[in-house]
N, C-alpha and C. Protein backbone atom coordinates (compact mmCIF):
# COMPACT_ATOMS: atom_id res chain seq x y z
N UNK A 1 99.21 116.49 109.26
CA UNK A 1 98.65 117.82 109.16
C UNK A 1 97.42 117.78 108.25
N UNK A 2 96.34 118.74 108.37
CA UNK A 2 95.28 118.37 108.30
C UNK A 2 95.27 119.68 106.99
N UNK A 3 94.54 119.14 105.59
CA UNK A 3 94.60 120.71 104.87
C UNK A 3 93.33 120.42 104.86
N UNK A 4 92.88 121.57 103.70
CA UNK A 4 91.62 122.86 103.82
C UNK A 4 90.66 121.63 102.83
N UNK A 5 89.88 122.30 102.90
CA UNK A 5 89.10 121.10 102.11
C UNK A 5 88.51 121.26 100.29
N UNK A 6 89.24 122.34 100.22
CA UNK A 6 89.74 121.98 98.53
C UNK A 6 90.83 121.12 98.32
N UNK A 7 91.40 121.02 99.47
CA UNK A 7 92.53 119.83 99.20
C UNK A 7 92.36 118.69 99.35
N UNK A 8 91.22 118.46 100.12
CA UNK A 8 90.43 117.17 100.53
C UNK A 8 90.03 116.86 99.34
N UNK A 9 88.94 118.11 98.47
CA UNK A 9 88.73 117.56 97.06
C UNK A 9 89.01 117.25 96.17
N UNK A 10 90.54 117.57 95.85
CA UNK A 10 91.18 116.74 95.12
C UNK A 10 92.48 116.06 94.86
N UNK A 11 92.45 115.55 96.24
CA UNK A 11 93.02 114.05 96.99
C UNK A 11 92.11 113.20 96.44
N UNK A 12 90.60 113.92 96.78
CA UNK A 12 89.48 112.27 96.45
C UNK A 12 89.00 112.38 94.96
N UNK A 13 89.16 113.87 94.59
CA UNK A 13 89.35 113.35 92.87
C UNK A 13 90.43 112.64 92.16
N UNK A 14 91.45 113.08 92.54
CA UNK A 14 92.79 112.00 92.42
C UNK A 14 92.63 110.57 92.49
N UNK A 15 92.35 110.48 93.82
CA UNK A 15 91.95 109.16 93.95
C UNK A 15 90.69 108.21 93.40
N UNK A 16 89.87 108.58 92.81
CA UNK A 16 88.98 108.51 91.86
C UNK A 16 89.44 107.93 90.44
N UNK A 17 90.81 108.74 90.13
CA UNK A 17 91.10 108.31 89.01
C UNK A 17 91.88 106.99 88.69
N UNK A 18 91.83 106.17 90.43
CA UNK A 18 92.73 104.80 89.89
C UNK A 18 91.78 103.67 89.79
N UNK A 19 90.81 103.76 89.83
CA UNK A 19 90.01 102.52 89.41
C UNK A 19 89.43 102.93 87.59
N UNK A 20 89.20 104.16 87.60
CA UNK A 20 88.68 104.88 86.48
C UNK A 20 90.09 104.67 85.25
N UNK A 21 91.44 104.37 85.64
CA UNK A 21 92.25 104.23 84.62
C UNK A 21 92.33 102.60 84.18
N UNK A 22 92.36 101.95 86.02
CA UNK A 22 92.59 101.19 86.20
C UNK A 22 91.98 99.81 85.20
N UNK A 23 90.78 100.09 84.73
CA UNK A 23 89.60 99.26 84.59
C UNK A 23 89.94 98.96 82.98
N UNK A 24 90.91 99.98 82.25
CA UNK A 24 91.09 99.43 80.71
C UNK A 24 92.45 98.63 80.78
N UNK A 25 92.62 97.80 82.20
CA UNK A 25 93.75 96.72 82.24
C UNK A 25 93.26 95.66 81.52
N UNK A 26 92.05 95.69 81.93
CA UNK A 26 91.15 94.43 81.49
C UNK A 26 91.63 93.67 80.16
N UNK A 27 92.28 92.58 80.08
CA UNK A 27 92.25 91.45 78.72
C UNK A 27 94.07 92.00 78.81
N UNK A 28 94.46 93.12 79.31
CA UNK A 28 96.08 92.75 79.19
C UNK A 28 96.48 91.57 79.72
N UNK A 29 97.62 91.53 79.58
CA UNK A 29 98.36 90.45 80.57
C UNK A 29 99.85 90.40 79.85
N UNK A 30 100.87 90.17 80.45
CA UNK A 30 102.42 90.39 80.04
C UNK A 30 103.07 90.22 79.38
N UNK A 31 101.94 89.34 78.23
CA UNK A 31 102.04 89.02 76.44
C UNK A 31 101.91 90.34 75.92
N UNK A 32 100.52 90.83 76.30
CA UNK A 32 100.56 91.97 74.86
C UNK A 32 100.62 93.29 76.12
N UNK A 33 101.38 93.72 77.08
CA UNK A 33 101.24 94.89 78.01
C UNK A 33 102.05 96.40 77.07
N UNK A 34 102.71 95.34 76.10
CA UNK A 34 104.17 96.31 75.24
C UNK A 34 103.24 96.05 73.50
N UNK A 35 102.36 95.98 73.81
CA UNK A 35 101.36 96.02 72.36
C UNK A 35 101.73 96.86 71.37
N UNK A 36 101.56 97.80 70.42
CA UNK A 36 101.13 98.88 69.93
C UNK A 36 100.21 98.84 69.31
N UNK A 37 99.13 99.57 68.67
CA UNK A 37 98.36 98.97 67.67
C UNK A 37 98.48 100.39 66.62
N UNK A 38 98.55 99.99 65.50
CA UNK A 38 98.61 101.09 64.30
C UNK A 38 98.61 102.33 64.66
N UNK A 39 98.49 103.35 64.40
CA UNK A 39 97.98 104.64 64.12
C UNK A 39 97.44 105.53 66.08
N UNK A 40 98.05 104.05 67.02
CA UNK A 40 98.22 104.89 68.46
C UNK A 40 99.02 105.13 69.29
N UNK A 41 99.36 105.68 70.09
CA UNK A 41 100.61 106.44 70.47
C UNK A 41 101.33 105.30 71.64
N UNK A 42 100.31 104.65 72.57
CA UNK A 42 100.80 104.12 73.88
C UNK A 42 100.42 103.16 73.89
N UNK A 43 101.16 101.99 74.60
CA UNK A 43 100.79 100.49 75.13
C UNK A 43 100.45 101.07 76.32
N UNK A 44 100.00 99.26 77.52
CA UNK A 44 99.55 99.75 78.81
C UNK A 44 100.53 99.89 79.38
N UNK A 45 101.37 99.13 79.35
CA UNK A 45 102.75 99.44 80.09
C UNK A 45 103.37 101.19 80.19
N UNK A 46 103.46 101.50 79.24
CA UNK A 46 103.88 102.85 79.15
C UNK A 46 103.58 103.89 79.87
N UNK A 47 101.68 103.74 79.76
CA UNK A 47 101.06 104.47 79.95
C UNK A 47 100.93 104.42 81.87
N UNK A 48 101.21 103.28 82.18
CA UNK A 48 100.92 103.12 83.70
C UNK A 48 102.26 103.93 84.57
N UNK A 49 103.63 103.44 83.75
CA UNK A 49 104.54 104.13 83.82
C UNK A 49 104.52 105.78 83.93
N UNK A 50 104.19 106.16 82.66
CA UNK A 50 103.84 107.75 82.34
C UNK A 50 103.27 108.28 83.75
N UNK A 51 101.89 107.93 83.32
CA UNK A 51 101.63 108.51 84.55
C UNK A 51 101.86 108.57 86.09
N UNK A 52 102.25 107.41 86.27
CA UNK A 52 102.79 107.18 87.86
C UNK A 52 104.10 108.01 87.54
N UNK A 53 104.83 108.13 86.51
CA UNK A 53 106.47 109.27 86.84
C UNK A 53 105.28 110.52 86.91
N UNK A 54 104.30 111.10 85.96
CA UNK A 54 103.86 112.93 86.69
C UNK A 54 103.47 112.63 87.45
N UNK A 55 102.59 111.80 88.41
CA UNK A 55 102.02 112.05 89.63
C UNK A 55 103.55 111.99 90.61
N UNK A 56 103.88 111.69 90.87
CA UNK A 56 105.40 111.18 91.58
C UNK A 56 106.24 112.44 91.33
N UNK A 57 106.69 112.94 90.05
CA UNK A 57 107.46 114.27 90.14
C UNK A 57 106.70 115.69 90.85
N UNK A 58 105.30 115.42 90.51
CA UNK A 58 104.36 116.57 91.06
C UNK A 58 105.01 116.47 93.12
N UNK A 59 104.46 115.21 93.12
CA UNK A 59 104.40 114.59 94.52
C UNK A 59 105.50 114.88 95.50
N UNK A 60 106.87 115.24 94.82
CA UNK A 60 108.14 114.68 95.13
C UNK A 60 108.22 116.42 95.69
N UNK A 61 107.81 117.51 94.70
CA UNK A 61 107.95 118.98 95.37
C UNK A 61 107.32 119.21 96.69
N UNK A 62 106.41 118.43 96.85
CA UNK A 62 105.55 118.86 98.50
C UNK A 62 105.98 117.56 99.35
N UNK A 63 106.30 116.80 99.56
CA UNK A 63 106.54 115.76 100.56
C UNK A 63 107.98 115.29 100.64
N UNK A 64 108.93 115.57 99.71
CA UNK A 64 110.02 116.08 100.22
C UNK A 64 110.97 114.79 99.74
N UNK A 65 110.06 113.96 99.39
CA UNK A 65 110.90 112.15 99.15
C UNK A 65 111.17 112.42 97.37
N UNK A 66 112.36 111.69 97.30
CA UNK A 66 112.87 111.53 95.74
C UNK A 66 111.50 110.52 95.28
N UNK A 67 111.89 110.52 94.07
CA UNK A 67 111.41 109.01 92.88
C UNK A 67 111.45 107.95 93.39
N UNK A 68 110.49 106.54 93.71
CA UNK A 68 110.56 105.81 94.37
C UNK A 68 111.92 105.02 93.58
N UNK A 69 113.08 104.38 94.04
CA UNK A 69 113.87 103.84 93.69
C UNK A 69 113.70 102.53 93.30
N UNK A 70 112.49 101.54 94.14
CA UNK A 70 111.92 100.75 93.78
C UNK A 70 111.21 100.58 92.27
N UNK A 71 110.39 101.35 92.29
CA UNK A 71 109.73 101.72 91.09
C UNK A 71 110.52 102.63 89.59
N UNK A 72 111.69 103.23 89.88
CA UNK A 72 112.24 104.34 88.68
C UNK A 72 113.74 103.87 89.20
N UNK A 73 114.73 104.34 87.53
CA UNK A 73 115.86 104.38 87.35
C UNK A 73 115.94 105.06 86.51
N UNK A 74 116.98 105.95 86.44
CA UNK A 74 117.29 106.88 85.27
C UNK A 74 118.47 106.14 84.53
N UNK A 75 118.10 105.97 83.11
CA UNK A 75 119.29 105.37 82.36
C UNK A 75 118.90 106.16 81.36
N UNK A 76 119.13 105.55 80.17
CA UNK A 76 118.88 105.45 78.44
C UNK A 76 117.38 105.89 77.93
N UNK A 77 116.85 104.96 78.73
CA UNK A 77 115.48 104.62 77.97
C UNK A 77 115.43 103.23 77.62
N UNK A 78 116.28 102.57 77.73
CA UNK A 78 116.88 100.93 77.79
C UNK A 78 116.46 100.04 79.35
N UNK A 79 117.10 100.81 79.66
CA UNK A 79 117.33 100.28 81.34
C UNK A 79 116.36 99.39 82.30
N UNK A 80 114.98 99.71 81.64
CA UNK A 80 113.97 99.14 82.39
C UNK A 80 113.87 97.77 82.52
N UNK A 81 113.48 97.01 83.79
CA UNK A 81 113.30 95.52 83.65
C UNK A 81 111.98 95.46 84.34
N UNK A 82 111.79 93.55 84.58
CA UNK A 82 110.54 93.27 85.20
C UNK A 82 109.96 94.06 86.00
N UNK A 83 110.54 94.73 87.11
CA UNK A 83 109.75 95.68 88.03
C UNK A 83 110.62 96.75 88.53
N UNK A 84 111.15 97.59 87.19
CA UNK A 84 111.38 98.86 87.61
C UNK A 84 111.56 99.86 86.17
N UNK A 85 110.60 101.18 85.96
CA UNK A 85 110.75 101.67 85.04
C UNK A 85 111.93 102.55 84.87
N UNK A 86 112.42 102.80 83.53
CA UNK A 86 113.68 103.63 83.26
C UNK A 86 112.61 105.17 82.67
N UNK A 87 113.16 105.99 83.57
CA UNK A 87 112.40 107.16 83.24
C UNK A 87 112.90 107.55 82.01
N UNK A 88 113.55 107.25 81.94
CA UNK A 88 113.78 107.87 80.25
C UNK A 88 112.61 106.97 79.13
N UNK A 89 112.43 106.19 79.21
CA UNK A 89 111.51 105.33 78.24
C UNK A 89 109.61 105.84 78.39
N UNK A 90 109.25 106.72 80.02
CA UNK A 90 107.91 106.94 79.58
C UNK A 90 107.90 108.57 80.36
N UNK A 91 109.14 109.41 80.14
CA UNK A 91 109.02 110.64 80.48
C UNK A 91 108.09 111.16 79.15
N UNK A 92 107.70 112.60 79.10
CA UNK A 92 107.01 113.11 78.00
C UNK A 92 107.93 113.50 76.82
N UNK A 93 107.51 113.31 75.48
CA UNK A 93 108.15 112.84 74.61
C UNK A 93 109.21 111.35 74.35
N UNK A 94 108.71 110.79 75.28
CA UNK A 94 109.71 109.50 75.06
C UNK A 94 108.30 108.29 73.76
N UNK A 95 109.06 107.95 73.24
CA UNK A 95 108.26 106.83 72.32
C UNK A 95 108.17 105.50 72.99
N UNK A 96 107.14 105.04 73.13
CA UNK A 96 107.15 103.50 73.93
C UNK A 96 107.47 102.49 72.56
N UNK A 97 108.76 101.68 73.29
CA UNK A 97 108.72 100.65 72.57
C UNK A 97 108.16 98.89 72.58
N UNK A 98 107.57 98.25 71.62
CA UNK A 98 107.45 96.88 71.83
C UNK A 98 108.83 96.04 71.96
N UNK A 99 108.69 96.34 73.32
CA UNK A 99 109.75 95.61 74.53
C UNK A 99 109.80 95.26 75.41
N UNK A 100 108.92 93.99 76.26
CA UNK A 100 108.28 93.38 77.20
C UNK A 100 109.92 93.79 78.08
N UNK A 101 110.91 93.38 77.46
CA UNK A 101 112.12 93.14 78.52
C UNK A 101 112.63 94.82 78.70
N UNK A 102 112.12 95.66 78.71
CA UNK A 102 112.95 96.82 79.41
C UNK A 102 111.23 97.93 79.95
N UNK A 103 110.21 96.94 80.49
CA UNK A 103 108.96 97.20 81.34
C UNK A 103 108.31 97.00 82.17
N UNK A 104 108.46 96.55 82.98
CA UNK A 104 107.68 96.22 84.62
C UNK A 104 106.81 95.24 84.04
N UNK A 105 106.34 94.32 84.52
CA UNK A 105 104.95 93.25 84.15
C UNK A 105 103.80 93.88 84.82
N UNK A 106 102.85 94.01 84.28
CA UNK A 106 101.83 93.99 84.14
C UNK A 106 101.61 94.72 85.77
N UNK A 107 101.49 93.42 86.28
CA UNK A 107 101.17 93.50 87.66
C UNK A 107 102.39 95.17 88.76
N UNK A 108 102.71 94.42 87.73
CA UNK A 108 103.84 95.59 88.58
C UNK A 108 103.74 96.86 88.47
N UNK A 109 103.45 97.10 86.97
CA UNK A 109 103.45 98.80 85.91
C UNK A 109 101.61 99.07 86.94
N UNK A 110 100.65 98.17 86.99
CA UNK A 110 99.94 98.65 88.17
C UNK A 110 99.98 98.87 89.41
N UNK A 111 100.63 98.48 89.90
CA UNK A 111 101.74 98.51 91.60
C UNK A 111 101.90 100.15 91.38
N UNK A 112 102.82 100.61 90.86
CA UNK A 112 103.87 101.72 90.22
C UNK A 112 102.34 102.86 90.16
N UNK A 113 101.66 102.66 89.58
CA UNK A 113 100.73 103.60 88.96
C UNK A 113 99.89 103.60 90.72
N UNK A 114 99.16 102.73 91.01
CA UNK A 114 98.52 102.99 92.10
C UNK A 114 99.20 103.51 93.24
N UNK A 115 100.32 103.05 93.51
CA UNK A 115 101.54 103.58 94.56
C UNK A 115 101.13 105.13 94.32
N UNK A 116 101.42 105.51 92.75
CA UNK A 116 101.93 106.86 92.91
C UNK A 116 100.43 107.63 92.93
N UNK A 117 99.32 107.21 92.35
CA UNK A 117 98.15 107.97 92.86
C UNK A 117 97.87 108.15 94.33
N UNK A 118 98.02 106.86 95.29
CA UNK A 118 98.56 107.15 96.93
C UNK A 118 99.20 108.25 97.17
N UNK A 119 100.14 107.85 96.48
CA UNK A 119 101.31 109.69 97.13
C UNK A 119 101.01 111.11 96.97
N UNK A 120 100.62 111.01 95.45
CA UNK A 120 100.00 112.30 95.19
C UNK A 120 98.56 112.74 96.07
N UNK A 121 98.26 112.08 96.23
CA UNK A 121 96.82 111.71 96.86
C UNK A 121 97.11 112.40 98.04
N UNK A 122 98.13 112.02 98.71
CA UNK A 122 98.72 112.10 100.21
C UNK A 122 99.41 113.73 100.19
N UNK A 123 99.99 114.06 99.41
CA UNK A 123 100.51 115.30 98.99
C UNK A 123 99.34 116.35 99.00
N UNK A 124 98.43 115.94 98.61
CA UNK A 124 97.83 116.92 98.02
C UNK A 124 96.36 117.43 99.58
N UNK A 125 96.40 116.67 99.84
CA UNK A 125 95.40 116.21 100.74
C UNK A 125 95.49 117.16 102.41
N UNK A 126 96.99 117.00 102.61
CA UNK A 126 97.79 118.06 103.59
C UNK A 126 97.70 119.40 103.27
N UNK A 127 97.25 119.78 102.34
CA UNK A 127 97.76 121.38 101.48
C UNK A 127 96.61 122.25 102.02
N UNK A 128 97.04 123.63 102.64
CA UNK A 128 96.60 124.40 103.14
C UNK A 128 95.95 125.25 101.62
N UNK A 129 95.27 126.44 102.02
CA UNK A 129 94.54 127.04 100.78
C UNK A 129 96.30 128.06 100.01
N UNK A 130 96.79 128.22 101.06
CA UNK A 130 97.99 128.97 100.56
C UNK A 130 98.95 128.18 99.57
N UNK A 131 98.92 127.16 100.00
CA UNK A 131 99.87 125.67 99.21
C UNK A 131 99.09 125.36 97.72
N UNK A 132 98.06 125.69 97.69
CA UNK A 132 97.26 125.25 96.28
C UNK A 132 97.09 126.31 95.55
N UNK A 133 97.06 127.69 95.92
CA UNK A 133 97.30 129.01 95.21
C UNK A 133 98.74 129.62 94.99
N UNK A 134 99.95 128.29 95.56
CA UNK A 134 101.16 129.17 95.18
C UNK A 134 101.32 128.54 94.14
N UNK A 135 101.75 129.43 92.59
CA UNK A 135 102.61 128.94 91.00
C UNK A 135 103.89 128.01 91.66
N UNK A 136 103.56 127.44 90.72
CA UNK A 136 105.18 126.45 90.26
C UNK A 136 104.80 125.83 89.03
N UNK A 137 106.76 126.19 88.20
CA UNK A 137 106.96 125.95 87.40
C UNK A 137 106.61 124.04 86.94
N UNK A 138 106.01 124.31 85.36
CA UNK A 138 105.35 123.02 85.15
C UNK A 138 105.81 123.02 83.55
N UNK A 139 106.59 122.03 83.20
CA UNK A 139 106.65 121.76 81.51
C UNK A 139 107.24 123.53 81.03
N UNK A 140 106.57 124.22 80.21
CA UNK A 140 107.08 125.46 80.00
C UNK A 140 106.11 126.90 80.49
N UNK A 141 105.31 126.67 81.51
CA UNK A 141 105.09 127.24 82.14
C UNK A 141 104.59 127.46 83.60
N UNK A 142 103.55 128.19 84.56
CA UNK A 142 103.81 128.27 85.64
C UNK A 142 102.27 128.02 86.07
N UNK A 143 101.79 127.09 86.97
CA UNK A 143 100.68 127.35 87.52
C UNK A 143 100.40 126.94 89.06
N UNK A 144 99.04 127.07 89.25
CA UNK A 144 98.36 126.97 90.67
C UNK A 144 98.78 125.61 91.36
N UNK A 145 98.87 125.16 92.48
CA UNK A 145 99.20 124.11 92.46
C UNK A 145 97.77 123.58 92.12
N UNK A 146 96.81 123.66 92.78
CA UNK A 146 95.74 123.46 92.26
C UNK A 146 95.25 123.42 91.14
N UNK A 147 95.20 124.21 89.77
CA UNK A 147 95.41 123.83 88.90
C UNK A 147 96.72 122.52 88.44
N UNK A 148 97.27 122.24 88.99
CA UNK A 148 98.14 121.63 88.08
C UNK A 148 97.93 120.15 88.57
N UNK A 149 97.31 119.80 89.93
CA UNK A 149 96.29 118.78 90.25
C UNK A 149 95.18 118.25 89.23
N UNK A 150 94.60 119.16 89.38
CA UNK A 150 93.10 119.54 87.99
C UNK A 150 94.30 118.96 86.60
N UNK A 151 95.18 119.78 86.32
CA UNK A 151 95.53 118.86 84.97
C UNK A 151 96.31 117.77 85.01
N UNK A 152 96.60 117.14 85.96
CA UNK A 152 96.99 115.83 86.36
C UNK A 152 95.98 114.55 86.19
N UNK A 153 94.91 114.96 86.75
CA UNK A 153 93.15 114.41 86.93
C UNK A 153 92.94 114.05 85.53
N UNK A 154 93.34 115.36 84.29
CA UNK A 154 92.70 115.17 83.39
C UNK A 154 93.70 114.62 82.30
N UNK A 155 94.89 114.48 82.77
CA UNK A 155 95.71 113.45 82.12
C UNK A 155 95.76 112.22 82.25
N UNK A 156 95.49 112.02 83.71
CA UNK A 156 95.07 110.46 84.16
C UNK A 156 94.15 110.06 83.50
N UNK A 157 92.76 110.77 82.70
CA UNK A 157 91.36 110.44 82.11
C UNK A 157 92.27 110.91 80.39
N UNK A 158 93.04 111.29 80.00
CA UNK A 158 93.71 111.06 78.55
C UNK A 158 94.12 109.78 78.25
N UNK A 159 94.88 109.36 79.28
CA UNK A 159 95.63 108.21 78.95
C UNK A 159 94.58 106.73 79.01
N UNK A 160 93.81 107.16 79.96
CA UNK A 160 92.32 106.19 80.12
C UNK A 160 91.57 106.27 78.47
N UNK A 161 91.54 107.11 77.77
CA UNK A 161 91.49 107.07 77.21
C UNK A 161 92.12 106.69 75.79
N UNK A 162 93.15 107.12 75.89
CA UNK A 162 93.97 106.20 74.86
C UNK A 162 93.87 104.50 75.07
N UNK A 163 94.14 103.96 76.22
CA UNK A 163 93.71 102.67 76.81
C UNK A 163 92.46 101.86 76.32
N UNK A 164 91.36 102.95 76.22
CA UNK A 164 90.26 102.52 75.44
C UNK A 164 90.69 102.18 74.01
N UNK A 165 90.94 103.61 73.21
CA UNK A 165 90.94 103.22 71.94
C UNK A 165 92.45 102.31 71.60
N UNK A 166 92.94 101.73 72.34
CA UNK A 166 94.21 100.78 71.88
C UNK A 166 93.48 98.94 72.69
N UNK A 167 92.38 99.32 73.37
CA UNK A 167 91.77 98.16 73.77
C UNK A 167 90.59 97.63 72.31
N UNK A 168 90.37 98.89 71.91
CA UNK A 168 89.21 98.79 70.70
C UNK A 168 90.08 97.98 69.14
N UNK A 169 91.40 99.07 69.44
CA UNK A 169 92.21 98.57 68.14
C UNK A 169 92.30 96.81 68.29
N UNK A 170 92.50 96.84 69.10
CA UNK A 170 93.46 95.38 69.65
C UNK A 170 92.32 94.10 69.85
N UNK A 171 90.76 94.54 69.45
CA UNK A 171 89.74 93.53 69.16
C UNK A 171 89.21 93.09 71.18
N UNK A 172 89.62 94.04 72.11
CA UNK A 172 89.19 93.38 72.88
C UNK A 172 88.02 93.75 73.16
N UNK A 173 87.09 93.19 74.19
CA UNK A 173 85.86 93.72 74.79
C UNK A 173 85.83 95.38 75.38
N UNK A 174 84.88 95.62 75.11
CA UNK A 174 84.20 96.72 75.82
C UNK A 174 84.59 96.51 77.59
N UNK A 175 84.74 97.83 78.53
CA UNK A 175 85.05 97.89 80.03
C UNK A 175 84.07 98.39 80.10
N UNK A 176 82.94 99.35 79.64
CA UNK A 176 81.76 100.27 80.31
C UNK A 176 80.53 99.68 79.58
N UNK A 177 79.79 99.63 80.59
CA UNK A 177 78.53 99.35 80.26
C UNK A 177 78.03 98.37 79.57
C-alpha cells in the first residue's frame, strides 16, 4: 500500500539517519563496544540496542509483527548474549553496563539497529495522511504519529551524538570532516 507523501518524507528521513548514526562505529570493535568513558551516559553497544528497541516498539503498533525474537529477549537486564539484546538492559532508564558478555558484538548491535531503521522505515512509509495525524500514547504522553517519527529522527541524531562525544572521550579520531 502506497502512503501520502509526508510519509514518504519521513521514511527517507528515517532512513537518512542510519548511515548518519552509523558512521561514529568507526575505531569500535568488540574490545571496547561495552566502553564507558567518565562523566558519559552510553557505550556503542547500548546505544545501537536503544535505539533499534524505539524504532521497533514504534514499528510494532502499525505493522502488526512483535519484537524481532532474533534480535530481543525480555529477561533481567542480564540476559543478553553475542547476538541478542535483553530489553531490559537498553530500554529507557536502563544503565548500560561494561559487559561485553550480556551484548550483541559489534557487528551484530549494527545488524539490530539497521534492521530496525528498515522496519520503521517500512511502517512509516505506507501511512496515509489520516495514520500520521492520529495521537498515540508515547512515554507519558500522547502525540501525532508524525510527530513522534520527527522525535524518533531526533533521538537517532542524540545518541549520534553521544557516540561522538564518547568517541572524543575515548582518544579516537574525528568521523566528519
Amino acid at each position: 500500500m502506497a502512503g501520502c507523501e509526508r510519509a514518504a518524507a519521513l521514511a527517507d528521513a528515517m532512513r537518512a539517519t542510519k548511515p548518519f548514526v552509523t558512521r561514529f562505529l568507526a575505531g569500535f570493535d568488540d574490545a571496547n563496544r561495552t566502553t564507558q568513558a567518565p562523566n558519559l551516559p552510553n557505550h556503542a553497544a547500548w546505544c545501537m540496542g536503544h535505539l533499534a528497541l524505539t524504532m521497533n516498539r514504534f514499528a510494532e503498533r502499525f505493522d502488526g509483527k512483535p519484537l524481532p525474537e532474533d534480535d530481543y529477549l525480555t529477561g533481567d537486564g542480564t540476559g543478553g548474549n553475542e547476538s541478542t539484546f535483553d530489553t531490559e538492559s537498553v530500554c529507557f532508564g536502563s544503565k548500560p553496563a561494561d559487559n561485553p558478555a550480556i551484548y550483541p558484538t559489534l557487528a551484530r548491535s549494527r545488524q539490530v539497529f539497521e534492521n530496525a531503521i528498515d522496519r520503521i522505515s517500512a511502517a512509516l512509509e505506507t501511512m496515509t495522511q489520516d495514520q500520521l495525524d492520529e495521537e498515540q500514547p508515547w512515554g507519558s504522553g500522547r502525540f501525532k504519529v508524525s510527530e513522534l517519527a520527527a522525535r524518533i529522527i531526533f533521538h537517532n541524531g542524540t545518541h549520534a551524538g553521544q557516540l561522538a562525544d564518547l568517541r572524543r572521550s575515548l582518544g579516537m579520531p574525528g568521523v566528519i570532516g
